[in-house]
C-alpha atoms as a PDB file:
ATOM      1  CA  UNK A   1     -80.670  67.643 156.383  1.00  0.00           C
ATOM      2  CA  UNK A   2     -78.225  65.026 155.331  1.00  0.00           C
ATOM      3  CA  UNK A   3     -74.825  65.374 153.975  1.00  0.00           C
ATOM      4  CA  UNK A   4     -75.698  62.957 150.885  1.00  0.00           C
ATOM      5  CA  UNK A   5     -78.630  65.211 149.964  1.00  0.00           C
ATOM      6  CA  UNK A   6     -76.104  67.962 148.866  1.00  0.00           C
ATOM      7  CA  UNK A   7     -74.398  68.844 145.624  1.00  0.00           C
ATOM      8  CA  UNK A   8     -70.875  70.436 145.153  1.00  0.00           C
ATOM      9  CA  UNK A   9     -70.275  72.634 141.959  1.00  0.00           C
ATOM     10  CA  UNK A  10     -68.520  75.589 141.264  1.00  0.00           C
ATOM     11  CA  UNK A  11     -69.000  79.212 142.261  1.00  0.00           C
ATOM     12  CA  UNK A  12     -70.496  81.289 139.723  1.00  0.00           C
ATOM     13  CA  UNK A  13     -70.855  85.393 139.555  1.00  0.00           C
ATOM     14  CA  UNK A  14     -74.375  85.037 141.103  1.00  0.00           C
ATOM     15  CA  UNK A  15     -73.322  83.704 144.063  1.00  0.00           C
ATOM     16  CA  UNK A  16     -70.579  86.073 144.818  1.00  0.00           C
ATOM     17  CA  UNK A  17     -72.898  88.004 147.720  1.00  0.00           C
ATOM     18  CA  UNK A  18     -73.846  84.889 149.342  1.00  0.00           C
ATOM     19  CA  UNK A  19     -71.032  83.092 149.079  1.00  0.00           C
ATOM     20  CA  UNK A  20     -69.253  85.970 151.179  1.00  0.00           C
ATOM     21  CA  UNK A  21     -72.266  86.403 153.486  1.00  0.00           C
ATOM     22  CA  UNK A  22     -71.953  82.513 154.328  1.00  0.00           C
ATOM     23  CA  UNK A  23     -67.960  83.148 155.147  1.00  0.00           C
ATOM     24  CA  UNK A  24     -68.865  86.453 157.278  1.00  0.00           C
ATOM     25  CA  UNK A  25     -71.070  84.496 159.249  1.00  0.00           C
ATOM     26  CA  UNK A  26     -68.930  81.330 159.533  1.00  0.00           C
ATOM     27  CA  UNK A  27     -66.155  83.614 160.490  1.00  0.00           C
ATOM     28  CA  UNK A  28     -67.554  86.027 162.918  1.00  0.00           C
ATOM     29  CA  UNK A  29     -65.599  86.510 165.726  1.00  0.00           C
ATOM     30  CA  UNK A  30     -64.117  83.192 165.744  1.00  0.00           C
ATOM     31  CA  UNK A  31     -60.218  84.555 165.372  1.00  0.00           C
ATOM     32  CA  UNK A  32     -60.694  87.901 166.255  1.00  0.00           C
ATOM     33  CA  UNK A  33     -63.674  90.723 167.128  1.00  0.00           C
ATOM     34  CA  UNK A  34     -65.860  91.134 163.408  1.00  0.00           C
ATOM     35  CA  UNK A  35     -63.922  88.968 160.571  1.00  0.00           C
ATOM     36  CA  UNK A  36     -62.297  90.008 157.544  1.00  0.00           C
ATOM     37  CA  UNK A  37     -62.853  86.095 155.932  1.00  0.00           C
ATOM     38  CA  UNK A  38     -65.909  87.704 153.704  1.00  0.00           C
ATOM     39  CA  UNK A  39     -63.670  90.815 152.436  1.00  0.00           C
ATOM     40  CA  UNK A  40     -60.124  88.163 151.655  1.00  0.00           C
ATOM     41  CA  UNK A  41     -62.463  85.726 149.530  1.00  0.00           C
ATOM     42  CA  UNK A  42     -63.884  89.495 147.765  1.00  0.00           C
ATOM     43  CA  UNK A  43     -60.331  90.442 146.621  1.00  0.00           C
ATOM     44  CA  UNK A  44     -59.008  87.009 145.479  1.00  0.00           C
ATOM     45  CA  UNK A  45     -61.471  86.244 142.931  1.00  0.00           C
ATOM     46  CA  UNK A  46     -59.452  88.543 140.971  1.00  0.00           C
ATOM     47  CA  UNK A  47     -55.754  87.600 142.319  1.00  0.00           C
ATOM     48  CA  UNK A  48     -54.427  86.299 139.007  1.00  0.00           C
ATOM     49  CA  UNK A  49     -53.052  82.944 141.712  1.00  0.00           C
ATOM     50  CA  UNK A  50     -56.591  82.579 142.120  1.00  0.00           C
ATOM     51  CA  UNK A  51     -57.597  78.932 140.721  1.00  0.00           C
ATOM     52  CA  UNK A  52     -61.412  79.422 139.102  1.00  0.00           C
ATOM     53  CA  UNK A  53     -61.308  75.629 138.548  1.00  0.00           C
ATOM     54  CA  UNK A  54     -60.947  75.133 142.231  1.00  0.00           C
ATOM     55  CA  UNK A  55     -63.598  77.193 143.319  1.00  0.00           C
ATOM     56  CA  UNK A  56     -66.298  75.535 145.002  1.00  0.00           C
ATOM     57  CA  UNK A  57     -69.827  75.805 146.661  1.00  0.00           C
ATOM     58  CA  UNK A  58     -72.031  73.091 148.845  1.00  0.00           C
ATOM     59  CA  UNK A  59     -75.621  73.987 148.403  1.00  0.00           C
ATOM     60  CA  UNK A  60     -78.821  71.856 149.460  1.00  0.00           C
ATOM     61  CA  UNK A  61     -82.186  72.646 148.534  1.00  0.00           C
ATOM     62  CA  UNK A  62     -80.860  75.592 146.691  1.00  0.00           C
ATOM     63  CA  UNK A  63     -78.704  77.374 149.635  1.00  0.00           C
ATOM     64  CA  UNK A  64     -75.225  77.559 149.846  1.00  0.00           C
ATOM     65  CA  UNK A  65     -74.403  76.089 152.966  1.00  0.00           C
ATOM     66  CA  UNK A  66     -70.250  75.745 152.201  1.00  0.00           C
ATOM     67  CA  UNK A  67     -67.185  76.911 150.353  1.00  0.00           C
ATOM     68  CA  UNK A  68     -63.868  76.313 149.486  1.00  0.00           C
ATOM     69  CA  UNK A  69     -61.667  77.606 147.764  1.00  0.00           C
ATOM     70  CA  UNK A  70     -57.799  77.485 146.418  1.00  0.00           C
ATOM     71  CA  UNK A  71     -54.961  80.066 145.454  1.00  0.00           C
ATOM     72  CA  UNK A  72     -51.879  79.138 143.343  1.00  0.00           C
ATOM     73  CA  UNK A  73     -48.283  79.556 145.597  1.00  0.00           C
ATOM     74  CA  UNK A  74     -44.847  77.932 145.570  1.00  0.00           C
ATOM     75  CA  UNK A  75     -42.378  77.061 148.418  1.00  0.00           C
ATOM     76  CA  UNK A  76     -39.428  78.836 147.887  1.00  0.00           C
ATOM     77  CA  UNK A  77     -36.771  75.569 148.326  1.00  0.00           C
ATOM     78  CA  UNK A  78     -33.034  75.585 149.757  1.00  0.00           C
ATOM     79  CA  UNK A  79     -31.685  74.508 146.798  1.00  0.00           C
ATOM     80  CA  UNK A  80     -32.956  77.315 144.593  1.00  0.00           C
ATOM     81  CA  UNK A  81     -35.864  75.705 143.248  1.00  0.00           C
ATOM     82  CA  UNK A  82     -39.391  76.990 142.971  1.00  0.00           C
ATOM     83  CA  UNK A  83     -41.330  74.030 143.877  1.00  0.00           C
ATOM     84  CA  UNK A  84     -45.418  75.155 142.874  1.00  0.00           C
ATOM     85  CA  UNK A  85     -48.341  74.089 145.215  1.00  0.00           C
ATOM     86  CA  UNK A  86     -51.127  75.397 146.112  1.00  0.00           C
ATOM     87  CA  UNK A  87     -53.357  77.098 149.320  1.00  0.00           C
ATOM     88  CA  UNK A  88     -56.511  76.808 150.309  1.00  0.00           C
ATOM     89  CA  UNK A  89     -58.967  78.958 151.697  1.00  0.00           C
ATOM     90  CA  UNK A  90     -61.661  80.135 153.199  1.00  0.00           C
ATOM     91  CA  UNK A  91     -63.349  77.255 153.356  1.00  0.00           C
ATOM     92  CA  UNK A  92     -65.987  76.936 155.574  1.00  0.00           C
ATOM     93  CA  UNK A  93     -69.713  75.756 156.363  1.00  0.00           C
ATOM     94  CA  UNK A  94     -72.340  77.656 157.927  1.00  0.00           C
ATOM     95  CA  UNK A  95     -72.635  78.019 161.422  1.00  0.00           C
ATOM     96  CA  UNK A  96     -75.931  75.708 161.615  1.00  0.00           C
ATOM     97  CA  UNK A  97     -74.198  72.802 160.076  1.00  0.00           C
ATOM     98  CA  UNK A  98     -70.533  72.743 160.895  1.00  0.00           C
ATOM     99  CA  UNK A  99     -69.561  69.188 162.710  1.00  0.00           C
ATOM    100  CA  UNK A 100     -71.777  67.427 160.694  1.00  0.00           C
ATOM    101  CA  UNK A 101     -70.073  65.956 158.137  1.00  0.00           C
ATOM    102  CA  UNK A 102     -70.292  68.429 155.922  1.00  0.00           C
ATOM    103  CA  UNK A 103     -66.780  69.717 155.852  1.00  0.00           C
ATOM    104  CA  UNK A 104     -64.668  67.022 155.377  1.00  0.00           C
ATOM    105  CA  UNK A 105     -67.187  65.802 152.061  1.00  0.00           C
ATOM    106  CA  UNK A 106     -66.875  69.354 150.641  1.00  0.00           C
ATOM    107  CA  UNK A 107     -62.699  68.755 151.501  1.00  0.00           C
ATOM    108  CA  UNK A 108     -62.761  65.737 149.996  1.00  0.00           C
ATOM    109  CA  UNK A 109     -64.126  66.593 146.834  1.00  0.00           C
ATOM    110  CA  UNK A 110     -62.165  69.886 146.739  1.00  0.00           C
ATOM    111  CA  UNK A 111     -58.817  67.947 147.232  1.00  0.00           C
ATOM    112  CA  UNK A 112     -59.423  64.523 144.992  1.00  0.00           C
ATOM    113  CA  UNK A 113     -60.425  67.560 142.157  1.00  0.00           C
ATOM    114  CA  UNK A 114     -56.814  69.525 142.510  1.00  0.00           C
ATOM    115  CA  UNK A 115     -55.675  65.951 142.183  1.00  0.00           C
ATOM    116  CA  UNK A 116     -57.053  65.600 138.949  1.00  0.00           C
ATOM    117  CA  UNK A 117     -55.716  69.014 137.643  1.00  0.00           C
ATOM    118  CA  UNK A 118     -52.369  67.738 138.359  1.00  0.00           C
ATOM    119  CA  UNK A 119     -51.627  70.101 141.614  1.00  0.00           C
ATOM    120  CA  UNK A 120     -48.906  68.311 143.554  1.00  0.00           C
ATOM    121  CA  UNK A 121     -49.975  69.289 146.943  1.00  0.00           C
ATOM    122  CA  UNK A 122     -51.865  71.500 149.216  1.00  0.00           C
ATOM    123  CA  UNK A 123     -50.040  73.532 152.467  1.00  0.00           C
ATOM    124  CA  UNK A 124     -52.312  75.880 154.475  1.00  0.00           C
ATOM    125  CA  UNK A 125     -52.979  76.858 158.390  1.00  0.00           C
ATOM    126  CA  UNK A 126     -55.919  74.771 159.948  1.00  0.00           C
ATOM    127  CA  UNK A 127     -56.499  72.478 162.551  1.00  0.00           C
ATOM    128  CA  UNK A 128     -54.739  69.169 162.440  1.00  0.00           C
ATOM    129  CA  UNK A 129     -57.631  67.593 164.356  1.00  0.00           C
ATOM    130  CA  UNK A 130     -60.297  68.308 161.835  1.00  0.00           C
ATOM    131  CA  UNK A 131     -58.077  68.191 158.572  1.00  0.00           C
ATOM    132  CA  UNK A 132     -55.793  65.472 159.752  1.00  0.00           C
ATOM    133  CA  UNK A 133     -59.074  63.506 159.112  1.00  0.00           C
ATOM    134  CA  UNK A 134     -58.140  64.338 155.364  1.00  0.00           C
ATOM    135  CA  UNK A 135     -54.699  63.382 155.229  1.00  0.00           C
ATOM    136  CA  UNK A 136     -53.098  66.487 155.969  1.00  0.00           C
ATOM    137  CA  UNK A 137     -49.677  66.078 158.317  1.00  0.00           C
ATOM    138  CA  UNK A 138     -47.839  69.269 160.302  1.00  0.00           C
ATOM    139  CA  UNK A 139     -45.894  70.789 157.161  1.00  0.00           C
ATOM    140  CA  UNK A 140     -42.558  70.213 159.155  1.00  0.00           C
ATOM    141  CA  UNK A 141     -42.591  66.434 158.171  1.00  0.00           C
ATOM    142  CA  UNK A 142     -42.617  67.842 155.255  1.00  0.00           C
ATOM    143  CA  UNK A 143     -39.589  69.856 155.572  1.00  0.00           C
ATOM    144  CA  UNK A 144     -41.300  72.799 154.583  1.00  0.00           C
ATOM    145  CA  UNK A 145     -41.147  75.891 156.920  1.00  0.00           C
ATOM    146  CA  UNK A 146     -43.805  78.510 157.375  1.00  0.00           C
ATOM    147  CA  UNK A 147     -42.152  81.900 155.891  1.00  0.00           C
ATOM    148  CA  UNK A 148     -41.275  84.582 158.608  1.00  0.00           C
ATOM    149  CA  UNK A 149     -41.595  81.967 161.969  1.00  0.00           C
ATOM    150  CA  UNK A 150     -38.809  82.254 164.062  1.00  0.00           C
ATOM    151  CA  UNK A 151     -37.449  78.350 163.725  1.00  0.00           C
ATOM    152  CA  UNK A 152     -38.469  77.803 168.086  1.00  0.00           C
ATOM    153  CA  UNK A 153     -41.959  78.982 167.245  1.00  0.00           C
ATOM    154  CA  UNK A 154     -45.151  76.760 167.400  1.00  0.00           C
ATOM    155  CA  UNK A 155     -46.069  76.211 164.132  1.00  0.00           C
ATOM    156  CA  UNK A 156     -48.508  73.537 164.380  1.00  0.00           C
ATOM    157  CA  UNK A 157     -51.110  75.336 162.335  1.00  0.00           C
ATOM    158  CA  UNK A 158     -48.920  74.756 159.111  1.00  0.00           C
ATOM    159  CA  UNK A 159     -50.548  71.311 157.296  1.00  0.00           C
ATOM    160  CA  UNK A 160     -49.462  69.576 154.299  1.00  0.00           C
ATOM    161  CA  UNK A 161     -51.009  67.422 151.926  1.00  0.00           C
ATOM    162  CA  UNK A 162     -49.391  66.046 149.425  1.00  0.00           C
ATOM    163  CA  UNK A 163     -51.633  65.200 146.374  1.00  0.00           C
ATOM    164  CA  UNK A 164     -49.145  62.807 143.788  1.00  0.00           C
ATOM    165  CA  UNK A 165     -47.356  60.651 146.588  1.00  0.00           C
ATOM    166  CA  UNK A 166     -43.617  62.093 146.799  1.00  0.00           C
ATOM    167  CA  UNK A 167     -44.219  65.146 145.288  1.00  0.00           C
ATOM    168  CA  UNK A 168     -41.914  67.131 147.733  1.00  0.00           C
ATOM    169  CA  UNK A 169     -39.366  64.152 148.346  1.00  0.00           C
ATOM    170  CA  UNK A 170     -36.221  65.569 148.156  1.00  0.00           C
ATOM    171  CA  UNK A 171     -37.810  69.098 148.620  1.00  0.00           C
ATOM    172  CA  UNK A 172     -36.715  71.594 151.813  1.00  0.00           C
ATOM    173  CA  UNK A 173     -37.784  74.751 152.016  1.00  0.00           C
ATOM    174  CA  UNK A 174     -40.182  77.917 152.818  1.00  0.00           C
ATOM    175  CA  UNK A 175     -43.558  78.537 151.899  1.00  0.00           C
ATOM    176  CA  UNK A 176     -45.136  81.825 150.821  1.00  0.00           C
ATOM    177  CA  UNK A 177     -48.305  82.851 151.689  1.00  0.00           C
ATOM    178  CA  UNK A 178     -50.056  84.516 148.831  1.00  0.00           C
ATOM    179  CA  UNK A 179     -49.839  88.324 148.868  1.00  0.00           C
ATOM    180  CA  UNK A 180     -54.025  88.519 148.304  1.00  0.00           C
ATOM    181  CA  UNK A 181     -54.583  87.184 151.466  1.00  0.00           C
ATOM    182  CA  UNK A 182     -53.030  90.554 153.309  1.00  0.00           C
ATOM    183  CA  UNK A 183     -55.798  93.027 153.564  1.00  0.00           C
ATOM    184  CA  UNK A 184     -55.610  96.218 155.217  1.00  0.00           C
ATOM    185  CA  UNK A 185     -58.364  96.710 158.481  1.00  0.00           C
ATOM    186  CA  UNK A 186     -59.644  99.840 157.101  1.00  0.00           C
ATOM    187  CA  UNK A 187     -60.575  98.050 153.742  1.00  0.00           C
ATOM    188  CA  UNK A 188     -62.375  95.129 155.418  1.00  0.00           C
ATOM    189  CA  UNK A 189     -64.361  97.898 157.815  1.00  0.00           C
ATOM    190  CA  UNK A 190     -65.400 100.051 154.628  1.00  0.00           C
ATOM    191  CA  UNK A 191     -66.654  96.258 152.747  1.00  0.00           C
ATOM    192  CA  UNK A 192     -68.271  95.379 155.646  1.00  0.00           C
ATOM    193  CA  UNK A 193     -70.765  98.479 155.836  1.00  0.00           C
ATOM    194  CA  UNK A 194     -71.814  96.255 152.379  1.00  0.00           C
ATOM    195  CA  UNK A 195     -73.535  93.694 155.325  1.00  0.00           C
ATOM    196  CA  UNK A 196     -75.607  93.904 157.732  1.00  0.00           C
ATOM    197  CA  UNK A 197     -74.981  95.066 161.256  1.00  0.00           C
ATOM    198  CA  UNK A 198     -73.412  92.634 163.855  1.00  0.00           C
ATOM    199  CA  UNK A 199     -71.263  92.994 167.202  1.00  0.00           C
ATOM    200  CA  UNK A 200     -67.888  92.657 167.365  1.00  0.00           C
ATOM    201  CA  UNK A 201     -66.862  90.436 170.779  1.00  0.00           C
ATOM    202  CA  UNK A 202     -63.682  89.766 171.650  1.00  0.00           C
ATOM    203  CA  UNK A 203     -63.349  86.251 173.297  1.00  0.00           C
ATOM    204  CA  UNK A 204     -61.556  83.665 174.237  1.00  0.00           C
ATOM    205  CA  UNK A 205     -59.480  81.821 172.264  1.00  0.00           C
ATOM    206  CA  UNK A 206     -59.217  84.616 169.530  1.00  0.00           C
ATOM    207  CA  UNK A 207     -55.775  85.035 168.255  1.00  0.00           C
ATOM    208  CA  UNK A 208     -55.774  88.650 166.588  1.00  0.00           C
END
């Protein structure tokens, strides 16, 4: 497969099953034993923060093979302001084909299109190595503070990107995590029976 053969467009109601499938697999006990990736994306289709226009799928030769997605928030800054952005996530590409390119094209697009709907920029947890690649910078040269980390605590997960240059000049502060994103491990278990049957490892590296 190559990455140019692809086409990005956005998720429709058909999808929904394998759209979810695709993030249970991508997500399978990569941050902790099962997932609950498949079940988050489930609920926030109908957070009203959830941004349809921003709702994307990679597909090639009619298969999904990646997602992304984004959820309306707001960093709550010092000076009493309510400064919106936006969050992102899941996003993700199937097992088969992650480090190929892929991800940063479906990133890419997904970011240059919140551009164009006038978002001012993008804060989320990921991996500075891979989304670095994309212009994203540790939030705290930002200024902006992940809500509920004590201030000496490593918080190197928390990117920014801003999408209109200077957008948060001028702008301290702390930024909320949607609520839609906090699911309870009984509901994941019960939406999971939905799928079929795979073992729960924990490993390495895992961080719940």
């Amino acid at each position: 497969m190559n990455k140019n053969d692809c086409i990005i467009r956005l998720e429709n109601e058909n999808d929904f099953r394998e759209v979810e499938n695709l993030v249970r697999e991508a997500f399978w006990n990569v941050y902790r034993p099962g997932c609950s990736e498949h079940y988050v994306i489930h609920t926030l289709r109908d957070d009203p923060a959830f941004v349809r226009k921003l709702d994307f799928v990679m597909e090639i030769d009619g298969k999904i093979i990646g997602q992304n997605m984004f959820m309306e928030t707001v960093i709550n800054s010092d000076d009493g302001r309510i400064i919106p952005v936006l969050t992102m996530g899941p996003v993700c590409i199937t097992p088969e084909l992650q480090r190929k390119g892929y991800g940063k094209k479906l990133l890419d697009y997904s970011l240059e299109k919140a551009a164009e709907l006038g978002y001012g920029a993008v804060l989320f947890e990921g991996s500075i190595a891979f989304y670095g690649k994309s212009g994203f910078d540790y939030a705290r040269n930002f200024n902006i503070r992940y809500h509920d980390l004590p201030e000496d605590a490593d918080d190197s997960f928390f990117l920014c990107k801003e999408l209109v240059e200077g957008y948060l000049d001028g702008v301290t502060g702390i930024y909320q995590t949607p609520h839609g994103y906090y699911v309870s491990d009984d509901e994941v278990e019960e939406f999971d029976r939905l799928f079929p049957e795979k073992v729960k490892l924990k490993l390495p590296g895992q961080i719940f």
